[in-house]
Protein backbone atom coordinates (compact mmCIF):
# COMPACT_ATOMS: atom_id res chain seq x y z
CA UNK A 1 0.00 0.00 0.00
CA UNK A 2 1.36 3.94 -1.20
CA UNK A 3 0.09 5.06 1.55
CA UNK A 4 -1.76 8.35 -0.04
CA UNK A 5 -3.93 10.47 1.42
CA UNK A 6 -7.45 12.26 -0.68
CA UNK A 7 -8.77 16.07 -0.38
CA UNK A 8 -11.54 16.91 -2.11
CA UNK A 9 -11.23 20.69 -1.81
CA UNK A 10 -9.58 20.69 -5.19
CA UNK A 11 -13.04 20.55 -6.69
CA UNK A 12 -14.35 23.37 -5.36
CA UNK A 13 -11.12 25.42 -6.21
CA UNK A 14 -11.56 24.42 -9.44
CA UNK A 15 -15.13 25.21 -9.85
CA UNK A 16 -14.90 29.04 -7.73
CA UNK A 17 -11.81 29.40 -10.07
CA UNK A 18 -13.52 29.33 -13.23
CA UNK A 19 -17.08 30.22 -12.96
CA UNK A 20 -18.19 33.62 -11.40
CA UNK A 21 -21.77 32.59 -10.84
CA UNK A 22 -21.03 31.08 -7.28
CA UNK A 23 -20.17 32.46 -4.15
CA UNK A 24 -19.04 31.35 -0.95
CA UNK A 25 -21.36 31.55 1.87
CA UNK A 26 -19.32 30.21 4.82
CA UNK A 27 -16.03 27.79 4.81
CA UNK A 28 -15.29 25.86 8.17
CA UNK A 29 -11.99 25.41 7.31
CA UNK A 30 -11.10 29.24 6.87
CA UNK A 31 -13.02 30.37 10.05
CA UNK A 32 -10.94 27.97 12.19
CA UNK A 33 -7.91 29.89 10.64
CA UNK A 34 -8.62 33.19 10.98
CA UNK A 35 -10.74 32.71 14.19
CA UNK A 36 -9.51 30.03 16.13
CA UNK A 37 -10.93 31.16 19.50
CA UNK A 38 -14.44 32.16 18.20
CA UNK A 39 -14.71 28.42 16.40
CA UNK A 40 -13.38 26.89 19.55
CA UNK A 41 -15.45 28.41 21.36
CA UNK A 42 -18.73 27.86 19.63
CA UNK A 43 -18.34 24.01 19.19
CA UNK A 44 -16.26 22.88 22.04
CA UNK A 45 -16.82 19.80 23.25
CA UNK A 46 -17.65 19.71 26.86
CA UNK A 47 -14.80 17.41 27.99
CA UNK A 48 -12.27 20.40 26.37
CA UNK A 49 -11.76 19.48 23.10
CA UNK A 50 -12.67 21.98 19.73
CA UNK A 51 -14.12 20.61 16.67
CA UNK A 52 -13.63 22.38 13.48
CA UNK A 53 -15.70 20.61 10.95
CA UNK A 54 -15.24 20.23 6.99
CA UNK A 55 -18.48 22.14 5.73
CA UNK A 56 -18.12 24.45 3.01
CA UNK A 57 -21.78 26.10 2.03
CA UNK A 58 -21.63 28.07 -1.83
CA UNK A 59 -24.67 29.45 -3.92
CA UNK A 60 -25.15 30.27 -7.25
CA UNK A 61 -25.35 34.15 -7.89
């Protein structure tokens, strides 16, 4: 076994890349970057530990 690992968040790269009728509405992923505390905060775990999650909500324009 290679011993690879998969991430999906190519595809919607590729898709807000090329096609202007979509925009982002909220990415999980970015708000535990550039607010760690607030995310940690709002879905901590009682026994300490902070969730981030992996949703990632678009529309079409």
């Amino acid at each position: 076994m290679e011993n690879r690992s998969r991430n999906e968040q190519y595809l919607p790269r590729t898709l807000l890349m090329y096609d202007n009728g979509f925009r982002v509405l909220f990415d999980c992923s970015y708000a535990c970057w550039r607010l760690p505390e607030l995310v940690r905060g709002a879905l901590a775990h009682p026994n300490g530990h902070a969730f981030a999650g992996g949703g990632f909500w678009i529309e079409r324009c």
